[in-house]
C-alpha atoms as a PDB file:
ATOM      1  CA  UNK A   1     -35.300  83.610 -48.012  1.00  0.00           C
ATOM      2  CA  UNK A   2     -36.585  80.436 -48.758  1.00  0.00           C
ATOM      3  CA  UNK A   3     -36.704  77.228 -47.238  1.00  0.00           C
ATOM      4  CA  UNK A   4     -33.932  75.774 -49.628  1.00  0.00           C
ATOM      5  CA  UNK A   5     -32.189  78.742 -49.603  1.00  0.00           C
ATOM      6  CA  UNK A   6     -31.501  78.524 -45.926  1.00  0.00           C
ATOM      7  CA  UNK A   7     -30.772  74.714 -46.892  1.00  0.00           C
ATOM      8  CA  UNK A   8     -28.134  75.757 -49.144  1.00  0.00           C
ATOM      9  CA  UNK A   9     -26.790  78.231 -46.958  1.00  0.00           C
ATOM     10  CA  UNK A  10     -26.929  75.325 -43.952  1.00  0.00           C
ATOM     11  CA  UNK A  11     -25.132  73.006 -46.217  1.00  0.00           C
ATOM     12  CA  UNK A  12     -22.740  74.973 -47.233  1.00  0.00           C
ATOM     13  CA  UNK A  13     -23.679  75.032 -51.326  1.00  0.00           C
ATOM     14  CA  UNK A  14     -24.751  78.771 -51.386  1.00  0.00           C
ATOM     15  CA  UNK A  15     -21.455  78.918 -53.493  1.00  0.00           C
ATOM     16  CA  UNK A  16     -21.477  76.125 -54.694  1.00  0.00           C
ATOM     17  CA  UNK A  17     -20.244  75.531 -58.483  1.00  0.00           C
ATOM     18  CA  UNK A  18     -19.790  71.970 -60.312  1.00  0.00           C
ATOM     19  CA  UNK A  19     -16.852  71.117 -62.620  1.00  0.00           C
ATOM     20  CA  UNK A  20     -17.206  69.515 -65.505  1.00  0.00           C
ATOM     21  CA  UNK A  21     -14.436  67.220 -67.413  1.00  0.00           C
ATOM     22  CA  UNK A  22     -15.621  65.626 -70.621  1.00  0.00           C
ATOM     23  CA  UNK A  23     -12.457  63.550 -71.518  1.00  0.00           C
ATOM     24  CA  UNK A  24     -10.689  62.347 -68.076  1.00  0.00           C
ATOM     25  CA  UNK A  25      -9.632  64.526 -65.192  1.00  0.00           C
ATOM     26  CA  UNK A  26      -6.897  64.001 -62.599  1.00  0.00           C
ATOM     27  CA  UNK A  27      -7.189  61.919 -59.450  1.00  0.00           C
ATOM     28  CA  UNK A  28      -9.087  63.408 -56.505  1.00  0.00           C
ATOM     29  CA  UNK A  29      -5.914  64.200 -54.401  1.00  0.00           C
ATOM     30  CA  UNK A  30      -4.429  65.982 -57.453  1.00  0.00           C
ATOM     31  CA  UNK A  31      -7.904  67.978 -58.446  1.00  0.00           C
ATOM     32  CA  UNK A  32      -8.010  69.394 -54.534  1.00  0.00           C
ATOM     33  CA  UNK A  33      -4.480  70.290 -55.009  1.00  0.00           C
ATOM     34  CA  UNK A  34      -4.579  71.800 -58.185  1.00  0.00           C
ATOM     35  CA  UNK A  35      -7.849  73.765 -58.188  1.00  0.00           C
ATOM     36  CA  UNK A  36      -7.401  76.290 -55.669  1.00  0.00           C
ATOM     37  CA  UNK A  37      -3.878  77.449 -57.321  1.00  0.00           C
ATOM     38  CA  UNK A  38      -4.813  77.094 -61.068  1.00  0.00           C
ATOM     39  CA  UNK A  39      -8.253  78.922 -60.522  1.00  0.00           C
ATOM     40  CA  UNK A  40      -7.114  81.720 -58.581  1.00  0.00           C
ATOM     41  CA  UNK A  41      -8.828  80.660 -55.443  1.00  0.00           C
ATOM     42  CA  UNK A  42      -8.413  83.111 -52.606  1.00  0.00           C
ATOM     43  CA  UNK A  43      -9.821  81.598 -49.637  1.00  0.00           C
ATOM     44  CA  UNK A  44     -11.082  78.250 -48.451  1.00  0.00           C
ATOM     45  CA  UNK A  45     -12.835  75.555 -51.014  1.00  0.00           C
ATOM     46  CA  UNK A  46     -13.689  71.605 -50.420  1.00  0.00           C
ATOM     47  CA  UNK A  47     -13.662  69.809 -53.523  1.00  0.00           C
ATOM     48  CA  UNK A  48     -15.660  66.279 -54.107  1.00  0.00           C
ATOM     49  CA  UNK A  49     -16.234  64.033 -56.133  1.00  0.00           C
ATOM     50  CA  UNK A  50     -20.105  64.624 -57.505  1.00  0.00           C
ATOM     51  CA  UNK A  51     -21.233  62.247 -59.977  1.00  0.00           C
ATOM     52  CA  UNK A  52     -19.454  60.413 -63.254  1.00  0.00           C
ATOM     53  CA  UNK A  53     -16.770  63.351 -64.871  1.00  0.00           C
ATOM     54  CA  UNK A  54     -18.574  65.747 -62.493  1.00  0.00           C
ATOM     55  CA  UNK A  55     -16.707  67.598 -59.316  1.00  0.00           C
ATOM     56  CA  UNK A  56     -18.424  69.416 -56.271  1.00  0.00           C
ATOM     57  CA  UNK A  57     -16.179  72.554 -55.731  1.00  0.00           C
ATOM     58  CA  UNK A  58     -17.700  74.455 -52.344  1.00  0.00           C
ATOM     59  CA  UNK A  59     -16.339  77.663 -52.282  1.00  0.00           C
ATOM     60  CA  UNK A  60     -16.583  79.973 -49.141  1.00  0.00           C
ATOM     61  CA  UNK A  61     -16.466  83.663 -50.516  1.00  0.00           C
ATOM     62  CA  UNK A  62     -18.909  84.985 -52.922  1.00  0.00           C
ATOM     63  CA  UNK A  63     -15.503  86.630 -54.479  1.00  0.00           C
ATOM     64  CA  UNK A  64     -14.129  83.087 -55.534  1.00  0.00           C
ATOM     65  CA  UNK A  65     -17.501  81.952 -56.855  1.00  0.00           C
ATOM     66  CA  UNK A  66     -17.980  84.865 -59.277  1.00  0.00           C
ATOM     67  CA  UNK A  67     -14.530  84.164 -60.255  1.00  0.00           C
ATOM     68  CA  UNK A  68     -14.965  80.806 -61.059  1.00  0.00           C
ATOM     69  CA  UNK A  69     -18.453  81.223 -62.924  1.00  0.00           C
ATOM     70  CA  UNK A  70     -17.790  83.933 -64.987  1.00  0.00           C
ATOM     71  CA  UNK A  71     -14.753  82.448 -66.396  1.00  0.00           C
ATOM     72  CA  UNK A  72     -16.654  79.131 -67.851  1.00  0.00           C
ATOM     73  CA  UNK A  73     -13.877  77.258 -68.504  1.00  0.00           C
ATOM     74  CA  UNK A  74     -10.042  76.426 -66.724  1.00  0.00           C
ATOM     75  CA  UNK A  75      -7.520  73.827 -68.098  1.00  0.00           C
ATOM     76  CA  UNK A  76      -6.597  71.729 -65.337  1.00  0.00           C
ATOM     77  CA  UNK A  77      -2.959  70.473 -65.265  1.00  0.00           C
ATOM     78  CA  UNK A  78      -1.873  67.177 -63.099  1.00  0.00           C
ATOM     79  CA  UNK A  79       1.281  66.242 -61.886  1.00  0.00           C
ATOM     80  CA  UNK A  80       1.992  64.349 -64.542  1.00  0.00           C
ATOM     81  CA  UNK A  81       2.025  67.033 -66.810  1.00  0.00           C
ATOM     82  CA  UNK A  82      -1.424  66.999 -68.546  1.00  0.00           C
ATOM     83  CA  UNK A  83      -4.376  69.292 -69.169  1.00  0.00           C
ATOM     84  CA  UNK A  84      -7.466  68.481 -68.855  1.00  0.00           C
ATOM     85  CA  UNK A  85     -10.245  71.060 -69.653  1.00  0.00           C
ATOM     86  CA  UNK A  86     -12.709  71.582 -66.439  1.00  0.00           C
ATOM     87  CA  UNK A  87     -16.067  73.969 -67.484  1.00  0.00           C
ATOM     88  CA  UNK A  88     -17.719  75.060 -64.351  1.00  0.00           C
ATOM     89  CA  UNK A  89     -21.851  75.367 -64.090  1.00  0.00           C
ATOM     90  CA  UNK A  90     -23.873  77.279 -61.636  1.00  0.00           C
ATOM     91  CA  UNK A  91     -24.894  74.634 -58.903  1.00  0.00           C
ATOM     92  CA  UNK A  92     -28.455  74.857 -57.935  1.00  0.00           C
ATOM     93  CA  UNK A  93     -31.353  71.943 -56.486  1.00  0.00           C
ATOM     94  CA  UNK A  94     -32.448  72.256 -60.099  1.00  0.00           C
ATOM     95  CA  UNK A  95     -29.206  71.039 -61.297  1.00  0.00           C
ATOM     96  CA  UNK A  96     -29.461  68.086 -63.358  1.00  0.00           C
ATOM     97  CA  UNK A  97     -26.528  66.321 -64.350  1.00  0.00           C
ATOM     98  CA  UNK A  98     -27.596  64.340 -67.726  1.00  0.00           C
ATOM     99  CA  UNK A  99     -28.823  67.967 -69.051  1.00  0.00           C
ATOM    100  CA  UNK A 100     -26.199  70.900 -70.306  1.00  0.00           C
ATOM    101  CA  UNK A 101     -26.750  73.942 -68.383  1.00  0.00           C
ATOM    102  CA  UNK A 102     -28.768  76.811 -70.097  1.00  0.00           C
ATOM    103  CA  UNK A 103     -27.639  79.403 -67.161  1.00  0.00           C
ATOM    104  CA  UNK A 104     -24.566  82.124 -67.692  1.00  0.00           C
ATOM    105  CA  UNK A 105     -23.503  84.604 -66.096  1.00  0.00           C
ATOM    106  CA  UNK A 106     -24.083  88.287 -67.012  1.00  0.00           C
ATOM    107  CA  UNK A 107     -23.687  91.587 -66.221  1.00  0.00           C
ATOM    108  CA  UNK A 108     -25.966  93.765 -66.746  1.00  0.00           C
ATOM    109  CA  UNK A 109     -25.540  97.996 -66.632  1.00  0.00           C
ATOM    110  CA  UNK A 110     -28.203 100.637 -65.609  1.00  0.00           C
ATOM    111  CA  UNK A 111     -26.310 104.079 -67.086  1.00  0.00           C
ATOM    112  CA  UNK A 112     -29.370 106.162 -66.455  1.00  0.00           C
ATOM    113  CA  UNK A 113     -30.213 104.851 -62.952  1.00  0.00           C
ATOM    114  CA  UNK A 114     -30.884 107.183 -60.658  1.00  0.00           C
ATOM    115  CA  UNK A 115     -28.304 107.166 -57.312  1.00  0.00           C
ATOM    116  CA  UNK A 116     -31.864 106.650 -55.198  1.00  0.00           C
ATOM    117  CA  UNK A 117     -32.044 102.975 -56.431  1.00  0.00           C
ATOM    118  CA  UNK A 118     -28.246 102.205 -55.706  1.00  0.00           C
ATOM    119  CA  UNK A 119     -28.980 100.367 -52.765  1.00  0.00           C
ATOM    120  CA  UNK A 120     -28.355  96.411 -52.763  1.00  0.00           C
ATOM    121  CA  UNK A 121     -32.097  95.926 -52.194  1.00  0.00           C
ATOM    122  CA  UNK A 122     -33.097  97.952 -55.135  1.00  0.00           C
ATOM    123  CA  UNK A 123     -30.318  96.784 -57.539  1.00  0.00           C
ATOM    124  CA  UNK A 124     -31.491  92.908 -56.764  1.00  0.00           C
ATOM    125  CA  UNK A 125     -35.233  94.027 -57.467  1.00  0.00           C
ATOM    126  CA  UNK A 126     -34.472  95.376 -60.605  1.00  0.00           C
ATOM    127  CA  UNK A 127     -31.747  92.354 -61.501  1.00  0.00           C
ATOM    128  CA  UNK A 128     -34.138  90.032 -60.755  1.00  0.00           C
ATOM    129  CA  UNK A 129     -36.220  90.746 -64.524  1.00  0.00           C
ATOM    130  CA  UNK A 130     -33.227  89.104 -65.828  1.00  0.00           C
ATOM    131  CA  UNK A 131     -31.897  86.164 -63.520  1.00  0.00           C
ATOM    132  CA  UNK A 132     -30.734  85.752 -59.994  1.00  0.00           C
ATOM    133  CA  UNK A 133     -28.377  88.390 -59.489  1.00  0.00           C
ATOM    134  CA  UNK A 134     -24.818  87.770 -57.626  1.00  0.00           C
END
């Protein structure tokens, strides 16, 4: 693991995702409300403000992060009744928040694999050809 790995992991970003409004969002108060019931959050998240139409959403379960990055894309609705379309990105030190993201998410199948390399450990090895894997 490296160094800002175990940062990450220290500060509590390992699972970390960023929304992304591009025409107004709802108050902070509202967006902590709202988020965990409209995106199907299961367990525990903070959410921050991060930069200009940006939002820090630290999840705690690698279940809730998946969730939330493979999707892309969630329409927010306020109290007052109005939607307001959040797109999440992957949130890494790399992350730059004048530049659109050119990471996905993607699942990739091995239907020949033999059960020998079924292990985590193996599976990551292989995964990691393509991207970090999940």
């Amino acid at each position: 693991m490296t160094e800002v790995e175990q940062m990450n992991i220290k500060e509590g970003l390992q699972f970390a995702v960023v929304g992304k409004f591009a025409h107004g969002w709802p108050d902070m108060d509202d967006l902590r409300e709202a988020i965990p019931k409209q995106c199907n959050i299961k367990g525990n998240c903070n959410v921050g403000l991060f930069r200009n139409k940006h939002i820090l959403i630290r999840l705690f379960s690698k279940e809730d992060y998946i969730n939330l990055i493979s999707k892309g894309e969630f329409y927010i609705t306020s109290k007052e009744g109005y939607s307001y379309l959040m797109r999440t990105l992957i949130y890494d030190v790399n992350f730059k928040i004048d530049e659109e993201t050119t990471k996905t998410m993607a699942w990739i199948s091995f239907p020949n694999l033999l059960p020998t390399f079924f292990g985590q450990e193996s599976l990551f090895a292989i995964a990691t050809v393509v991207g970090k894997p999940l």
